[in-house]
Protein backbone atom coordinates (compact mmCIF):
# COMPACT_ATOMS: atom_id res chain seq x y z
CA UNK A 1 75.46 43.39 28.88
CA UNK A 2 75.37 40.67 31.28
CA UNK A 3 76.37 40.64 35.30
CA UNK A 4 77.94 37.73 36.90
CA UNK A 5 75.85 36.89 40.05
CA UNK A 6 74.17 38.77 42.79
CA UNK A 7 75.46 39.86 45.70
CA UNK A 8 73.32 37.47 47.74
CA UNK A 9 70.46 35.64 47.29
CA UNK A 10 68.43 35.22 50.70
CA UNK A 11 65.30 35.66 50.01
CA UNK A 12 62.96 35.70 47.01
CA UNK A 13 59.26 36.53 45.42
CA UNK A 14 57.05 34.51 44.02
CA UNK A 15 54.04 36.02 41.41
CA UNK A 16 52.20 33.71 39.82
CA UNK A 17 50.00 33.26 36.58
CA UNK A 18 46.60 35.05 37.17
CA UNK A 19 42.98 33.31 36.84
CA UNK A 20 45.21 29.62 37.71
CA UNK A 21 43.46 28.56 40.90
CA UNK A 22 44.74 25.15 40.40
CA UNK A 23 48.61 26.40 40.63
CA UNK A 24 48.65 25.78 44.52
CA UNK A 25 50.23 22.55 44.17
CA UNK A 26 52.77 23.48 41.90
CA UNK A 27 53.76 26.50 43.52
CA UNK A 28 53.77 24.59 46.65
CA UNK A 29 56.61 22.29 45.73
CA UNK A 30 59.02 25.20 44.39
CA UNK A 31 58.51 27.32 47.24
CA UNK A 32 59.75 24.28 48.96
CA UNK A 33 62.39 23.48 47.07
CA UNK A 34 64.10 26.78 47.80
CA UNK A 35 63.01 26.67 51.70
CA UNK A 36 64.85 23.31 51.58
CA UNK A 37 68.06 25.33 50.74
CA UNK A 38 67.50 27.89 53.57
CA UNK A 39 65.97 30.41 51.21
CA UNK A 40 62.85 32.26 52.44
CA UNK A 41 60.26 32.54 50.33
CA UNK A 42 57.06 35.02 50.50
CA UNK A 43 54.43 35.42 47.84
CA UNK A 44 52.16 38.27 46.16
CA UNK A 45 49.39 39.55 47.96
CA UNK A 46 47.57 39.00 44.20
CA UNK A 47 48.56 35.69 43.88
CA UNK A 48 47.91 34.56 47.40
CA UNK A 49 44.76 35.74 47.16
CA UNK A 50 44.14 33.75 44.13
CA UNK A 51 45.31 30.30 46.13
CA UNK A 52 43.58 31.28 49.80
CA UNK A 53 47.41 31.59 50.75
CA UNK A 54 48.87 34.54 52.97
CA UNK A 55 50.60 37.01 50.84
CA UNK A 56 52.96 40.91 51.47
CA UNK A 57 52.04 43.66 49.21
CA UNK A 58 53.83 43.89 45.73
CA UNK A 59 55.74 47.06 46.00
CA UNK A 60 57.19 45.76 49.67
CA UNK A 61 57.90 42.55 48.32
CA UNK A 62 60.11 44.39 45.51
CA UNK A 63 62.16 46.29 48.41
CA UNK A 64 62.74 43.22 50.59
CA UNK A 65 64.07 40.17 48.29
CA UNK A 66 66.75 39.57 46.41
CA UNK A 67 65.39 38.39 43.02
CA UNK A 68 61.99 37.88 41.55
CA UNK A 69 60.23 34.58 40.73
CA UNK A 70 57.89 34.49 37.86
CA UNK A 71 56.18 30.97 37.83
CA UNK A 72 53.70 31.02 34.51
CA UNK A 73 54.38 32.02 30.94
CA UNK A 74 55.72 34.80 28.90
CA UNK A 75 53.10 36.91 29.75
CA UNK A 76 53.32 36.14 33.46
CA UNK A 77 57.42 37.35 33.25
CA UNK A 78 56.37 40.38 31.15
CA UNK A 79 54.07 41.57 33.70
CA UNK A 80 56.49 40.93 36.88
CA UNK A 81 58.75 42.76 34.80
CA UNK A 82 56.97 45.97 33.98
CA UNK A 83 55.20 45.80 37.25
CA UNK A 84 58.88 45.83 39.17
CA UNK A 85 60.30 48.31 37.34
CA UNK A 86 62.75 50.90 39.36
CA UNK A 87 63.36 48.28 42.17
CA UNK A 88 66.25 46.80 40.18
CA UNK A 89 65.65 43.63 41.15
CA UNK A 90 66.42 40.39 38.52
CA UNK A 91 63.49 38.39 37.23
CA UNK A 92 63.94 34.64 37.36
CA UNK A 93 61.39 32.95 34.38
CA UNK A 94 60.13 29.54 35.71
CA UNK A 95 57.84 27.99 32.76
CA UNK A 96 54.65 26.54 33.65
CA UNK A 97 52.98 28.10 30.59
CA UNK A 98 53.84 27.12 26.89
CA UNK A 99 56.10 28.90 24.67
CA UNK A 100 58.88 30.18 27.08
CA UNK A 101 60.75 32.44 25.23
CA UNK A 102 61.35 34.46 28.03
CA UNK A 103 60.45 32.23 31.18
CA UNK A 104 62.80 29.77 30.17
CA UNK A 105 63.51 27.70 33.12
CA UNK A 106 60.97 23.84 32.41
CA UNK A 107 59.51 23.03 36.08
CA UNK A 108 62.13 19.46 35.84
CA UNK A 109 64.88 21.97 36.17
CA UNK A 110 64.24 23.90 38.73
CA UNK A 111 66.37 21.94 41.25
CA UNK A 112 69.05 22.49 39.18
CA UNK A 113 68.39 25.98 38.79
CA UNK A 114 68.75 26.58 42.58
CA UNK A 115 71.67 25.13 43.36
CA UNK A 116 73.35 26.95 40.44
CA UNK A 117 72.17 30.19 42.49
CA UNK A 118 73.46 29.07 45.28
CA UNK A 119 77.06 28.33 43.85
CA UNK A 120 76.87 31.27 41.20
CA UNK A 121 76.32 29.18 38.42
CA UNK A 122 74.27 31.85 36.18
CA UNK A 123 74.32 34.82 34.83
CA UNK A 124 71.90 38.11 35.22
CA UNK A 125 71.24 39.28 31.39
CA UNK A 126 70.70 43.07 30.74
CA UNK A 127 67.55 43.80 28.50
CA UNK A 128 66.67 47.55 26.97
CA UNK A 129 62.91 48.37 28.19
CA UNK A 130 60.67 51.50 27.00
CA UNK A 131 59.77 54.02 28.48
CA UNK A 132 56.79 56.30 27.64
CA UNK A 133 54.10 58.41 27.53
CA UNK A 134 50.91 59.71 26.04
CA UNK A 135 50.89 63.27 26.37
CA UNK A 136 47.26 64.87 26.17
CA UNK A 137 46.42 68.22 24.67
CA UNK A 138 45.52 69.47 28.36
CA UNK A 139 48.88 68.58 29.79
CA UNK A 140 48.42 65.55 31.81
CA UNK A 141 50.42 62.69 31.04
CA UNK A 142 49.46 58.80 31.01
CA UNK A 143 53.32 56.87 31.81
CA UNK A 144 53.98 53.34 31.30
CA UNK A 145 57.19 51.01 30.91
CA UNK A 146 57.02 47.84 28.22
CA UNK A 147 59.47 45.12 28.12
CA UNK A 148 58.28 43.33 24.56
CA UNK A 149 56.31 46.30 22.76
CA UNK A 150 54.33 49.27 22.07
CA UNK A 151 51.71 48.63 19.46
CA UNK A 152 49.36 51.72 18.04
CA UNK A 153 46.33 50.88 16.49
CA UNK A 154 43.02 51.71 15.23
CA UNK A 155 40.05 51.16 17.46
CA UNK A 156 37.61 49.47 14.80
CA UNK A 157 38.36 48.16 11.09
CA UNK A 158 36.27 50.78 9.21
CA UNK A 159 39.63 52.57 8.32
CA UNK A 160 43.41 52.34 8.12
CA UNK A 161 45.07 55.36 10.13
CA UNK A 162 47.41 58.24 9.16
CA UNK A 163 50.63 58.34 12.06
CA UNK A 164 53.44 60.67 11.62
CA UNK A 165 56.67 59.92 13.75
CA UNK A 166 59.79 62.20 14.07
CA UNK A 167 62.64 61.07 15.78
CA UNK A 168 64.26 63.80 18.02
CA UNK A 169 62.51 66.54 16.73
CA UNK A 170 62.75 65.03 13.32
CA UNK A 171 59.91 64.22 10.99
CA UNK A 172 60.87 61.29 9.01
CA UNK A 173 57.78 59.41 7.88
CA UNK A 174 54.12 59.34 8.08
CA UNK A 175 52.78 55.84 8.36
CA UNK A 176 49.12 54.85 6.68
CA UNK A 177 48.00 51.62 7.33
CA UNK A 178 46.46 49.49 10.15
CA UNK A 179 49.30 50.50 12.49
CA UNK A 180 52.78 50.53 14.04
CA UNK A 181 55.06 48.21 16.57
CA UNK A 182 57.68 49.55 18.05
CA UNK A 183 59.49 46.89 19.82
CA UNK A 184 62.34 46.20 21.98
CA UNK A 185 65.07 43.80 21.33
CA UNK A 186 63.94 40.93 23.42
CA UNK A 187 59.98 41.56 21.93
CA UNK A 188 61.47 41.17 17.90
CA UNK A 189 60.27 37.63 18.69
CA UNK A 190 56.40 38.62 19.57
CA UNK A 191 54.30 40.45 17.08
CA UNK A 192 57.12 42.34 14.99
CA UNK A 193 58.14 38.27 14.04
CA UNK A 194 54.75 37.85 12.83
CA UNK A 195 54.98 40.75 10.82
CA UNK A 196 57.96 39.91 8.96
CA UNK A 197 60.02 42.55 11.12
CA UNK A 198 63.61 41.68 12.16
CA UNK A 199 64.67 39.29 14.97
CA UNK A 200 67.18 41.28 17.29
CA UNK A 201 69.29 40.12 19.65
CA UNK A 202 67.98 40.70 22.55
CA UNK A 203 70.95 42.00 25.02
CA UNK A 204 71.02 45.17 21.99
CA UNK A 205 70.21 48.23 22.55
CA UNK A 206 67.73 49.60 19.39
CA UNK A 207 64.44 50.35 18.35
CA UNK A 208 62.62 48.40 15.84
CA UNK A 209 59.67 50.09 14.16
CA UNK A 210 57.55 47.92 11.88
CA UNK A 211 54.29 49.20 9.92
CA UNK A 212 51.01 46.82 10.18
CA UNK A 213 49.67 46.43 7.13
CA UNK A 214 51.18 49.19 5.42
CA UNK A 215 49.19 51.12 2.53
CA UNK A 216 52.83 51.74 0.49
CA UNK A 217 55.06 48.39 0.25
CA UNK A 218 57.57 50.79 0.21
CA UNK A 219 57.45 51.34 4.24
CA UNK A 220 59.96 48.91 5.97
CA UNK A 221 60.90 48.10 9.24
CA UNK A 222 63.46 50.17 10.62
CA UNK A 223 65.71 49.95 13.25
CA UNK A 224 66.96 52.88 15.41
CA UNK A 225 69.27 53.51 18.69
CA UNK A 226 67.77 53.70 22.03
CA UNK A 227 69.10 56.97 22.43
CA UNK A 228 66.77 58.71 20.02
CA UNK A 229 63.45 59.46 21.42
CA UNK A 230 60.35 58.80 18.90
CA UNK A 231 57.19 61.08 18.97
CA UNK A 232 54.05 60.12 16.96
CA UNK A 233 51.04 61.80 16.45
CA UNK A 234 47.76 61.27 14.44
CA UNK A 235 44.60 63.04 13.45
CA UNK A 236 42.65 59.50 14.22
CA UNK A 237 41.41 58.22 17.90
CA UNK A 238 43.86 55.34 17.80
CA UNK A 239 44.70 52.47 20.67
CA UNK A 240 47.93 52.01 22.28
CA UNK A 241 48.74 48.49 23.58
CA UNK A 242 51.33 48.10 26.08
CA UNK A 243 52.65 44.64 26.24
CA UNK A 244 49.23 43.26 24.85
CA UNK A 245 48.46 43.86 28.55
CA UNK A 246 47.81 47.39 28.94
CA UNK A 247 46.11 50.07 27.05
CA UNK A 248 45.90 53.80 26.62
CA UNK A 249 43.94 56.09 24.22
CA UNK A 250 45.65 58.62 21.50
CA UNK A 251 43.33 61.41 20.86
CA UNK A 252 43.79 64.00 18.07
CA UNK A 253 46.40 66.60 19.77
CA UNK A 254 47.78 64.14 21.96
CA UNK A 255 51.12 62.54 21.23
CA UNK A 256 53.46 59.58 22.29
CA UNK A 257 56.41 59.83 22.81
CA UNK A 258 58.58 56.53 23.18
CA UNK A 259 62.36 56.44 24.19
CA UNK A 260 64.45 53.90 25.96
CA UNK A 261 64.34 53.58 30.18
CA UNK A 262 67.03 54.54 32.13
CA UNK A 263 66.70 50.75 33.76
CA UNK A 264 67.41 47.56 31.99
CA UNK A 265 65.26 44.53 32.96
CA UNK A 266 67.47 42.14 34.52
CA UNK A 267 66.87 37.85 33.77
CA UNK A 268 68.29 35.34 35.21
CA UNK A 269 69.59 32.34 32.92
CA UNK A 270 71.85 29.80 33.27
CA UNK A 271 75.19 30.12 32.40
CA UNK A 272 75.52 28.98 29.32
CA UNK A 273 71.99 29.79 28.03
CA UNK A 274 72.28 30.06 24.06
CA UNK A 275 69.49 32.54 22.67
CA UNK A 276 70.52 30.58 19.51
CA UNK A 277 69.72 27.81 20.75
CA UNK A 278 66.38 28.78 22.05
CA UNK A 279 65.93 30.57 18.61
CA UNK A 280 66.31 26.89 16.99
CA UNK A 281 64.22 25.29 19.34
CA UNK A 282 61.53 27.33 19.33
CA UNK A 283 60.97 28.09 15.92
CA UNK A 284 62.47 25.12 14.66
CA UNK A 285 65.21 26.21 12.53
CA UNK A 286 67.56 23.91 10.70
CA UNK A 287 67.67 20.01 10.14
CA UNK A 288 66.24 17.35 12.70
């Protein structure tokens, strides 16, 4: 589902690519580009810190602007995204990293960019995120939110893991092998791609669940609803990745349990943004 525009757009927040000390000249020139529009501009009191700048708190900047400015790469835009989660606030992907998938804006276009937010020219993209948890045998639970994937794992290489999943209640499978991705629409591009999993588009609203390394060729990616919630257990100490960011430990008696949030993430693209075309350019489909 997409929206049309925002109600207003006044004010905005920058977050920037960690460990980039030598962003301060970049970030310099956008943030002026939309003061030069009357559009105040404050910054992250992580990524000020990082350039010597002053900076407002992360969860106040949330409540105070209108949409979100991720200035980095993919992984910069999956953070912001996570990180913002329940503020509702859109996510605009400037690309000063290298792929852009996701942040999908080149730094040559961001005049452009801004003065199609300023006449409406875009469009605010709804993506399905995750929610979960890891639910320990004592009762206490570990929550998180991803925007690409979850990814379980084993810890070393010395052994491939045994993982049984039921879906609602509903034992299905029991997966042996080096691990499991379960991915969102808009992360089918990330590590499910490399595994020969399905590319989704990204504005539906499913599961996809593809094996690592499976011990039986006869386990297949599958592809499931967002309205089902998945549990998964194991009898092995295995790793949970959250984004390739974050990580969490599955103990024997623990579960996870995986279903889709009750908040989309919300991107902001250019009107006529074609994820085909991206699709093309990026992975360089068809003839020259």
């Amino acid at each position: 589902m997409s929206q049309n525009r925002l109600s207003k757009i006044e004010k905005v927040g920058f977050v920037l690519r960690p460990d980039s000390e030598d962003m301060l000249d970049l970030y310099t020139k956008i943030a002026g580009k939309f003061e030069d529009r009357g559009i105040e501009v404050c910054l992250d009191q992580g990524s000020a810190v990082m350039l010597g700048l002053e900076g407002i708190g992360f969860e106040l900047m949330c409540q105070e602007v209108d949409l979100l400015v991720s200035l980095g790469g993919d992984g910069t835009l999956l953070g912001l995204v996570r990180r913002s989660y329940g503020f509702d606030k859109p996510v605009l992907g400037i690309n000063a990293g290298n792929l852009g998938f996701l942040a999908d804006i080149p730094i040559e276009c961001v005049d452009d960019m801004i003065e199609r937010l300023l006449v409406g020219n875009y469009r605010v993209d709804e993506r399905m995120m995750i929610e979960g948890y890891v639910e320990h045998e004592e009762g206490r639970r570990d929550e998180f939110y991803a925007f690409n994937d979850v990814v379980i794992t084993r810890p070393t290489i010395a052994h491939m893991i045994k993982l049984d999943a039921s879906i609602d209640n509903d034992w299905f499978n029991t997966y042996r092998g080096d691990g499991l991705i379960i991915s969102t629409p808009t992360g089918s591009t990330a590590y499910n791609l490399s595994l020969g999993g399905p590319i989704v588009y990204p504005l539906s609203k499913v599961f996809i669940m593809t094996p690592v390394a499976p011990h039986s060729l006869t386990q297949r990616p599958l592809v499931v609803p967002m309205d089902f919630a998945i549990k998964l257990s194991s009898p092995d100490e295995l790793v949970i990745m959250i984004d390739g960011q974050d990580h969490y430990r599955l103990h024997p008696q623990d579960r996870l349990v995986i279903k889709g949030a009750a908040m989309s993430a919300k991107l902001l693209h250019k009107k006529e943004h074609s994820y085909f075309k991206v699709l093309r350019e990026k992975l360089s489909w068809g003839d020259e």
